[in-house]
N, C-alpha and C. Protein backbone atom coordinates (compact mmCIF):
# COMPACT_ATOMS: atom_id res chain seq x y z
N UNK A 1 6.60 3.69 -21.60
CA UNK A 1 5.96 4.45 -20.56
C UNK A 1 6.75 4.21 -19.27
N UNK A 2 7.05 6.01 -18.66
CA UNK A 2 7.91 5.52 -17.26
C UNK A 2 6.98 6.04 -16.01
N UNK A 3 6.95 4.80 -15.17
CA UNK A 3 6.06 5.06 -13.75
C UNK A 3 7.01 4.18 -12.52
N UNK A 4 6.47 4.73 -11.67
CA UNK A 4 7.35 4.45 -9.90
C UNK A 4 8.40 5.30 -10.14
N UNK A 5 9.60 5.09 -8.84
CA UNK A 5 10.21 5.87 -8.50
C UNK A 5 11.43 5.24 -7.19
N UNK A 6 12.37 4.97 -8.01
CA UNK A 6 13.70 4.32 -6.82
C UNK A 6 14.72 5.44 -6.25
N UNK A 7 15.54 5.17 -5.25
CA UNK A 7 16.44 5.95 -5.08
C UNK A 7 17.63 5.53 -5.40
N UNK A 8 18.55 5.65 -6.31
CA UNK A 8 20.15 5.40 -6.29
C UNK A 8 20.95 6.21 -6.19
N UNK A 9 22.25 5.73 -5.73
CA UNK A 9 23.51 6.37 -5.53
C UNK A 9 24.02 7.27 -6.94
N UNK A 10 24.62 7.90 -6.84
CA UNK A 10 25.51 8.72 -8.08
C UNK A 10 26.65 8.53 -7.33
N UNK A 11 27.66 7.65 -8.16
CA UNK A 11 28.86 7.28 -7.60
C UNK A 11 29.96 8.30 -8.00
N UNK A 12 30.98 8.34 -7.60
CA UNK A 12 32.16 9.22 -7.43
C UNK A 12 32.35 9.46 -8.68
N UNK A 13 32.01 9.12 -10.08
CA UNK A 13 32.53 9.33 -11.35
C UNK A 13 30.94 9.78 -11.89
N UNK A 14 29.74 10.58 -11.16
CA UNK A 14 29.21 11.03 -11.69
C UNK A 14 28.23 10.13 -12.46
N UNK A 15 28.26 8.57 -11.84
CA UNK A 15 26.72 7.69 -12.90
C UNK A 15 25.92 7.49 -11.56
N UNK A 16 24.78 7.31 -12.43
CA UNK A 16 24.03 6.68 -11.71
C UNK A 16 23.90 4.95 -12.45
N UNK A 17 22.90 4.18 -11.97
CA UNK A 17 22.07 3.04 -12.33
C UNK A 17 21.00 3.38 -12.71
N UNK A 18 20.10 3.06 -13.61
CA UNK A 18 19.03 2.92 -14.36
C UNK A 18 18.32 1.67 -13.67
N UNK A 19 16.95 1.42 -13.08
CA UNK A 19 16.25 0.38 -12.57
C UNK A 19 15.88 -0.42 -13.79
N UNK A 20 16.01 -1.37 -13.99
CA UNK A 20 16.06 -2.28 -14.73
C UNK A 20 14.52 -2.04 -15.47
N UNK A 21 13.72 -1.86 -14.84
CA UNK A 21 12.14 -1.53 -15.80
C UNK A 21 12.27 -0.35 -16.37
N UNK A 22 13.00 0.64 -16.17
CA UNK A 22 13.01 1.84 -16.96
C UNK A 22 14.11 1.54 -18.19
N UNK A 23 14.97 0.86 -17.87
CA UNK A 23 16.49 0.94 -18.92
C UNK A 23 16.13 0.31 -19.97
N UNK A 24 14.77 -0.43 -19.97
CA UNK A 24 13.68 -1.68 -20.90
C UNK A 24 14.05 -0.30 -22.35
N UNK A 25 12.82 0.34 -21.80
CA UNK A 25 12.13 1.45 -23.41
C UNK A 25 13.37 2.72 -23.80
N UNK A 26 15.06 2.39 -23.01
CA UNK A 26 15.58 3.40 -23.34
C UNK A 26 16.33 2.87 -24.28
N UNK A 27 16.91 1.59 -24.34
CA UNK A 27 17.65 1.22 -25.10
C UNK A 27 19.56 1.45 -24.56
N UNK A 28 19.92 2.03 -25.67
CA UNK A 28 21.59 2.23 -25.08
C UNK A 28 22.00 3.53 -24.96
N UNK A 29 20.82 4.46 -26.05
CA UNK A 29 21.39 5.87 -26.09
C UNK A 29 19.72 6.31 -25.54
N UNK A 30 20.37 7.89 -25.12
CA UNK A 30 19.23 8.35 -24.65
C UNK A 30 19.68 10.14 -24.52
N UNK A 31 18.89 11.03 -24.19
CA UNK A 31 18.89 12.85 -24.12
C UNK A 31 18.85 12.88 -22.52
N UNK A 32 19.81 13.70 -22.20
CA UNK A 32 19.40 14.08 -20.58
C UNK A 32 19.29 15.90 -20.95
N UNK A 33 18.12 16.37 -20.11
CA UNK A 33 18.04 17.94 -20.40
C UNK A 33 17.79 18.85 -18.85
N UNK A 34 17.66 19.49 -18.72
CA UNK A 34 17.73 20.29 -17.65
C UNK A 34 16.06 19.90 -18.08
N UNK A 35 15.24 20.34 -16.64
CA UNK A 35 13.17 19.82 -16.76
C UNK A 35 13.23 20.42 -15.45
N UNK A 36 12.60 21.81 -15.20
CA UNK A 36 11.82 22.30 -13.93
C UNK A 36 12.51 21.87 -12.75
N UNK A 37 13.78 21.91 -12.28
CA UNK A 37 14.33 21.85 -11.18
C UNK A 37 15.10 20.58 -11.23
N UNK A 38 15.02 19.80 -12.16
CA UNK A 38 15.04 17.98 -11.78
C UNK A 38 16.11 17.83 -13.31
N UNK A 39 16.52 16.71 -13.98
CA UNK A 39 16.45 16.48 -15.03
C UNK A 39 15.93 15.27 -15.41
N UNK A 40 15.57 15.46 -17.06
CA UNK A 40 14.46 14.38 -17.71
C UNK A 40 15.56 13.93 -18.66
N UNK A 41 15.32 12.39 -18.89
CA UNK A 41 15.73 11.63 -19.30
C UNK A 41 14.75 10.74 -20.51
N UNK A 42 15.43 11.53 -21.84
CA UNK A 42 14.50 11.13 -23.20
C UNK A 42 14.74 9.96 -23.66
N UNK A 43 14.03 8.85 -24.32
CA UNK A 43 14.26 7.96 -25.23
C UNK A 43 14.73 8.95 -26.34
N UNK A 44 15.81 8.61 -27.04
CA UNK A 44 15.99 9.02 -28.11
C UNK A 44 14.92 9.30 -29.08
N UNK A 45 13.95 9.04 -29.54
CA UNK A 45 12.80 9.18 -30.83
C UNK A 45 12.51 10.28 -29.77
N UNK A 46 11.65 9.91 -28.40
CA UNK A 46 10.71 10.94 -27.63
C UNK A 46 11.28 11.86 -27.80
N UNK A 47 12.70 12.32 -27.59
CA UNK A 47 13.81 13.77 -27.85
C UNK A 47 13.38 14.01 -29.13
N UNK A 48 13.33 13.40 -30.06
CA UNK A 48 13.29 14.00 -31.01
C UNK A 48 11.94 14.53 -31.49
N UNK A 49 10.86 13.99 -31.16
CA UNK A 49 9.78 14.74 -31.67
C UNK A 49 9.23 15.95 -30.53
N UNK A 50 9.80 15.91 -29.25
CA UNK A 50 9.81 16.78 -28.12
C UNK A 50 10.41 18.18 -28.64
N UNK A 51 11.86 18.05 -29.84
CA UNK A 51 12.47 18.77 -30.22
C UNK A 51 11.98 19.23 -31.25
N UNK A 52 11.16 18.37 -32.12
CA UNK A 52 10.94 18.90 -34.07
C UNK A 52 9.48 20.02 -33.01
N UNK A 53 8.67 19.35 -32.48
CA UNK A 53 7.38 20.33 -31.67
C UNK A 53 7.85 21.83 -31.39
N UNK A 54 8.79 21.53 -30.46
CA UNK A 54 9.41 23.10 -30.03
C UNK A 54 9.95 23.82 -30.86
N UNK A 55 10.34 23.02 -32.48
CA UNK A 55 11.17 23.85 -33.44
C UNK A 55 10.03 24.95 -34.37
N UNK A 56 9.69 24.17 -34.53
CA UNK A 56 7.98 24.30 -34.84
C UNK A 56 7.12 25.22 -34.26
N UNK A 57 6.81 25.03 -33.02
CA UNK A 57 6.40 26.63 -32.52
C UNK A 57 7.06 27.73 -32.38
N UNK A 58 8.85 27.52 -31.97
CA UNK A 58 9.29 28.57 -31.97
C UNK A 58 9.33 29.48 -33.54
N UNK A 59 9.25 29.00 -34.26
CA UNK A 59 9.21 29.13 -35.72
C UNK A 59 7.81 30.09 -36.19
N UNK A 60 6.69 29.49 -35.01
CA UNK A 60 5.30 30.07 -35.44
C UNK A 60 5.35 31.19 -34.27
N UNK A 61 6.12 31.35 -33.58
CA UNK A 61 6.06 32.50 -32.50
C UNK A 61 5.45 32.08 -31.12
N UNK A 62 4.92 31.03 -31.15
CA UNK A 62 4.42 30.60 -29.96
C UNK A 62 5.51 30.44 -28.84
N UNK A 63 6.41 29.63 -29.03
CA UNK A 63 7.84 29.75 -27.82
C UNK A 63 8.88 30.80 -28.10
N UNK A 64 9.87 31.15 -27.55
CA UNK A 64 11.19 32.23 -28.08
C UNK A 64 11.88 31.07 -28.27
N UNK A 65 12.48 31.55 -29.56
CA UNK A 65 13.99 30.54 -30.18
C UNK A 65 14.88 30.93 -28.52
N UNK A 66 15.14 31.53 -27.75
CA UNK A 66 15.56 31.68 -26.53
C UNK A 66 15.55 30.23 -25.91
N UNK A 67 14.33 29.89 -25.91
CA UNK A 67 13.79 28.73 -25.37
C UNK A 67 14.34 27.39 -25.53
N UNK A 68 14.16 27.34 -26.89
CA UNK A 68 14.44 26.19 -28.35
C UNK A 68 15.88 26.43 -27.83
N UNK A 69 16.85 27.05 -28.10
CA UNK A 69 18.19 26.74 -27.91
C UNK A 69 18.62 26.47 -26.94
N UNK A 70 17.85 27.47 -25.07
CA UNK A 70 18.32 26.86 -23.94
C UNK A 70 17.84 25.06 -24.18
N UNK A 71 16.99 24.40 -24.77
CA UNK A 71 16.58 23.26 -24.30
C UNK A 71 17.62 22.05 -25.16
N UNK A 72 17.91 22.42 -26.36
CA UNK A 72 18.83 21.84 -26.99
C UNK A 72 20.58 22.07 -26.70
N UNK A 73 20.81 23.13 -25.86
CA UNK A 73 22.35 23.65 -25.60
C UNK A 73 22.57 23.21 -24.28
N UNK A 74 21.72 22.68 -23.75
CA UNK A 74 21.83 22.39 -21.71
C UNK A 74 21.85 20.79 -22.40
N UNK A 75 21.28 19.93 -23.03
CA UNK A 75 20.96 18.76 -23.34
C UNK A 75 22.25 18.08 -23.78
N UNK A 76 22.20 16.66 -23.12
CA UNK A 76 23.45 15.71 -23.40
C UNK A 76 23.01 14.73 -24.08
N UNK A 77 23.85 14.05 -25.25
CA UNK A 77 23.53 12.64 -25.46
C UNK A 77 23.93 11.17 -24.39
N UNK A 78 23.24 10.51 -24.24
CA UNK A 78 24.40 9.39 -22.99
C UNK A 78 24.02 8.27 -23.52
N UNK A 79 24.78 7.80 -23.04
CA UNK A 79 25.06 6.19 -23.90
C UNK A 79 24.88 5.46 -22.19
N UNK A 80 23.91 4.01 -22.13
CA UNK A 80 23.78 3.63 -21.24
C UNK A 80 24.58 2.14 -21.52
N UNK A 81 25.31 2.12 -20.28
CA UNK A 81 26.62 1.27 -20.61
C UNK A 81 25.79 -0.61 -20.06
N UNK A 82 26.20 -1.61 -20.04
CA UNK A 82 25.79 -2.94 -20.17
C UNK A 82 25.13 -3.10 -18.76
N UNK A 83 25.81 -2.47 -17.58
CA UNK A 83 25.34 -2.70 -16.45
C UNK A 83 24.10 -1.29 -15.75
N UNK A 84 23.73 -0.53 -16.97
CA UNK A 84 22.37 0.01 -16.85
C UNK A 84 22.94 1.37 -16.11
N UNK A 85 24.53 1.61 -16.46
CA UNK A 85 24.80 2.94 -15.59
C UNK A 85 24.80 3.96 -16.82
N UNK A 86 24.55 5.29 -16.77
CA UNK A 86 24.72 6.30 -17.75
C UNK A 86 25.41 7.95 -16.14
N UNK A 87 26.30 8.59 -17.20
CA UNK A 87 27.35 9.56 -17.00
C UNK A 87 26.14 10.86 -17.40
N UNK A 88 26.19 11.90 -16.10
CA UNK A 88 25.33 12.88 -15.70
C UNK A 88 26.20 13.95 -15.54
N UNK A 89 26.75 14.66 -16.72
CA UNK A 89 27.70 15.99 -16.84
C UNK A 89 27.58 16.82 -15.85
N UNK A 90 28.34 17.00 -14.95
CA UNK A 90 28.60 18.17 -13.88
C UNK A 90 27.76 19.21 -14.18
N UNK A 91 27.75 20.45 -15.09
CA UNK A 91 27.03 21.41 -15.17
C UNK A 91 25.00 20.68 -14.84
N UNK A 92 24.84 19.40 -15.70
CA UNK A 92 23.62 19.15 -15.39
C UNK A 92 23.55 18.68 -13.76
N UNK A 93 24.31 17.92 -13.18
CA UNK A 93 24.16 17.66 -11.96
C UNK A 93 24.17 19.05 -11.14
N UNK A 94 24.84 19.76 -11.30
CA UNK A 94 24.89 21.21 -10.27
C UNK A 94 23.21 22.14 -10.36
N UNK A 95 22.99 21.47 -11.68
CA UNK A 95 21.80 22.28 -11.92
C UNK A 95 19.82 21.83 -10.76
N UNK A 96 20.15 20.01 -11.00
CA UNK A 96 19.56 19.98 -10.48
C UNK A 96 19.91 19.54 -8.87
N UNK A 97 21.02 19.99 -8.44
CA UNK A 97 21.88 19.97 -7.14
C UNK A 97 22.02 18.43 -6.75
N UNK A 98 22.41 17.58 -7.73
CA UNK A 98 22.64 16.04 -7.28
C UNK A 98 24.30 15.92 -7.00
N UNK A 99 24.62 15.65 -6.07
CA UNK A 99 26.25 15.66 -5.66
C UNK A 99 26.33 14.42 -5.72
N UNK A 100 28.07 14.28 -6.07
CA UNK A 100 28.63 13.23 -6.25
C UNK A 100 28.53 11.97 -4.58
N UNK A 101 28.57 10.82 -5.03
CA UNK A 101 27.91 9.90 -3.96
C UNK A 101 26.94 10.23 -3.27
N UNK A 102 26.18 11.03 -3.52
CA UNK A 102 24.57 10.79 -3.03
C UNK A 102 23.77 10.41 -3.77
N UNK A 103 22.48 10.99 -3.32
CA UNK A 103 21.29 9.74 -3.68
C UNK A 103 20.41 10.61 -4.59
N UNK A 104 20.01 10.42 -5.80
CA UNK A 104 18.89 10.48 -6.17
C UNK A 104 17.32 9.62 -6.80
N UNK A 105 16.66 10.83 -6.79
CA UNK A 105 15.27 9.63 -6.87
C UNK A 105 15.30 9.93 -8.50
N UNK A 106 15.27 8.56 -8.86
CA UNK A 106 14.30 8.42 -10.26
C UNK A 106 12.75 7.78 -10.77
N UNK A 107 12.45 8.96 -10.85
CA UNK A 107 11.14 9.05 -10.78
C UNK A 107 10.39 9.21 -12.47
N UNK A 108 9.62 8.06 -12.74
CA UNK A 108 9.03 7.36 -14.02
C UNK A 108 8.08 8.66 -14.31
N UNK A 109 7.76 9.45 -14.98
CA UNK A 109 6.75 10.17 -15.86
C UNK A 109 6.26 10.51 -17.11
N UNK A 110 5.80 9.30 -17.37
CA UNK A 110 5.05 8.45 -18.66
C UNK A 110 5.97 8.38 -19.75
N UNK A 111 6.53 9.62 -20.16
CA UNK A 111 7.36 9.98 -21.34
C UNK A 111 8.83 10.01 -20.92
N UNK A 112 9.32 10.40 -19.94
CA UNK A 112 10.47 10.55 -19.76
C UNK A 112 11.00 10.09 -18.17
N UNK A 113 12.44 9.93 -17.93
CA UNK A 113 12.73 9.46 -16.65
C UNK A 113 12.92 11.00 -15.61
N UNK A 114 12.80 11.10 -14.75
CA UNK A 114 12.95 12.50 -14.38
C UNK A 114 13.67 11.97 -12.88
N UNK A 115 15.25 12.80 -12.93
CA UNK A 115 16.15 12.56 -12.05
C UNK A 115 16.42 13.71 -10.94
N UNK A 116 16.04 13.50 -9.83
CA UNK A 116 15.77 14.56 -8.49
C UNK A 116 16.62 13.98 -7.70
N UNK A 117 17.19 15.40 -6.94
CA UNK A 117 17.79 15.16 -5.28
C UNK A 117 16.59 14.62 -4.92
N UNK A 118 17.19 14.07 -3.73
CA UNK A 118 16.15 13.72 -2.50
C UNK A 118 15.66 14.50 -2.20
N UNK A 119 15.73 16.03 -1.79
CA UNK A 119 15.44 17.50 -1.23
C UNK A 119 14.18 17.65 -2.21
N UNK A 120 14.67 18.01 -2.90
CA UNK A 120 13.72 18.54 -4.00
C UNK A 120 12.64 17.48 -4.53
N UNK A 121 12.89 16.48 -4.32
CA UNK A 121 11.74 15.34 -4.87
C UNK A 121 11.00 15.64 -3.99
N UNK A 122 11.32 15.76 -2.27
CA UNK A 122 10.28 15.69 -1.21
C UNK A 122 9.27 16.98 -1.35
N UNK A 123 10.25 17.91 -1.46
CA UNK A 123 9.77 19.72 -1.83
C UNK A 123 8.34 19.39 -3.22
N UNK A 124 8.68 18.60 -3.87
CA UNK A 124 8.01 18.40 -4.78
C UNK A 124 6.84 17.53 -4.76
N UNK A 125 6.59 16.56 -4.14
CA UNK A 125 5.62 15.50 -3.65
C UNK A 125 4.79 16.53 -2.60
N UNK A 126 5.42 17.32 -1.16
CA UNK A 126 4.71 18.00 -0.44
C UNK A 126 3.72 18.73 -1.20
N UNK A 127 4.62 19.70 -2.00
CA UNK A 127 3.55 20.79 -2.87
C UNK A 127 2.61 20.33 -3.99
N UNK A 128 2.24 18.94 -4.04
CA UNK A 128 1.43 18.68 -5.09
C UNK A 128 0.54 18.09 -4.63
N UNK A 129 -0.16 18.20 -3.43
CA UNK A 129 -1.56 17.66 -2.60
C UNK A 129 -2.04 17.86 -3.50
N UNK A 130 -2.76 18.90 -3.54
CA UNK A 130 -3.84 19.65 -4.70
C UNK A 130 -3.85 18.73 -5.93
N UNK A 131 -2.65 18.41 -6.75
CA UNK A 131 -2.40 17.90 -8.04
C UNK A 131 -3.05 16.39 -7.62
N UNK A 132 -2.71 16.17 -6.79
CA UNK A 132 -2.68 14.57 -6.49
C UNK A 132 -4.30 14.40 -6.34
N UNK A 133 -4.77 15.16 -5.99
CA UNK A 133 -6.37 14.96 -5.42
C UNK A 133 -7.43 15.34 -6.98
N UNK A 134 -6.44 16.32 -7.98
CA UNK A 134 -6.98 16.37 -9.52
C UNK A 134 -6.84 15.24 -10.38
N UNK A 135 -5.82 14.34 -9.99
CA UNK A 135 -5.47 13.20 -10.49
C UNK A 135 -6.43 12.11 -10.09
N UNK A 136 -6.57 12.23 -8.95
CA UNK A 136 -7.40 10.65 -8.33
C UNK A 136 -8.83 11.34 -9.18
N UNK A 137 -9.27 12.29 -9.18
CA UNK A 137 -10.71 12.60 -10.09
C UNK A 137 -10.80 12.00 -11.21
N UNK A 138 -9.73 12.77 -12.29
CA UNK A 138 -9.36 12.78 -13.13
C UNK A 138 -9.57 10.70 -13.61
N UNK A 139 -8.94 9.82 -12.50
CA UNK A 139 -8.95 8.67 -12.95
C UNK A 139 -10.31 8.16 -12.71
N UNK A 140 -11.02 8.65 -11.64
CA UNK A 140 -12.13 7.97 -11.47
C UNK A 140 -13.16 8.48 -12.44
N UNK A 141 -13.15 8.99 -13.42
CA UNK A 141 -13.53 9.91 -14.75
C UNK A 141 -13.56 8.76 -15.34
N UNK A 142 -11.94 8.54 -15.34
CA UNK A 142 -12.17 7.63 -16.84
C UNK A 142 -12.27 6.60 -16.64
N UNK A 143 -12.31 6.24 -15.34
CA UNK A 143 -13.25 4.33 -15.07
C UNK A 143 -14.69 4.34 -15.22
């Protein structure tokens, strides 16, 4: 399970660092995919049953194989190297606009790591008052 949220550098060769509590449940290999503006960062197994699901509906008509292939053809394998850095392919960095030596936030969401500009993380925290105020319900529910 991934929760909080740090900011690191993406150094001149395109890595970032992994915070040491997240790099725990990824192991060495892991899926990076294009995710709603940002990219998400799979444990290997989680990719895979994230993937057999979507094969599966697209199959029953519920998603377009359109779908199923953008999510598997944008997707990288990465290998996270001893000092917790993993390599973020240009086309995925342009996508979610993270430039080389700047900063992004990695931000824990339960299942996957999800990697944002700074811009867009803020764009994203602003517009989710509403969400945030369904959430605090939502927990005081289940206490």
């Amino acid at each position: 399970m991934f929760v909080g949220n740090r900011v690191h550098t993406i150094d001149e060769k395109g890595r970032v660092t992994l915070p040491s509590s997240m790099r725990e449940d990824l192991g060495d290999r892991a899926y990076i995919t294009k995710y709603d503006g940002c990219l998400a960062i799979w444990p290997a197994q989680k990719f895979a049953e994230v993937g057999g699901m979507m094969e599966q509906r697209a199959e029953a008509g519920e998603i377009s194989k359109r779908a199923l292939r953008t999510f598997f053809t944008s997707a990288e394998q990465v290998r996270i190297d001893k000092a917790g850095r993993m390599s973020i392919a240009e086309p995925l960095r342009e996508y979610a606009d993270l430039s080389l030596s700047g900063e992004a936030v990695l931000a824990g969401s339960f299942s996957r790591i999800e990697i944002w500009s700074q811009e867009r993380f803020a764009e994203n925290v602003e517009s989710d008052e509403g969400d945030a105020e369904l959430a605090h319900e939502m927990q005081t529910r289940a206490l």
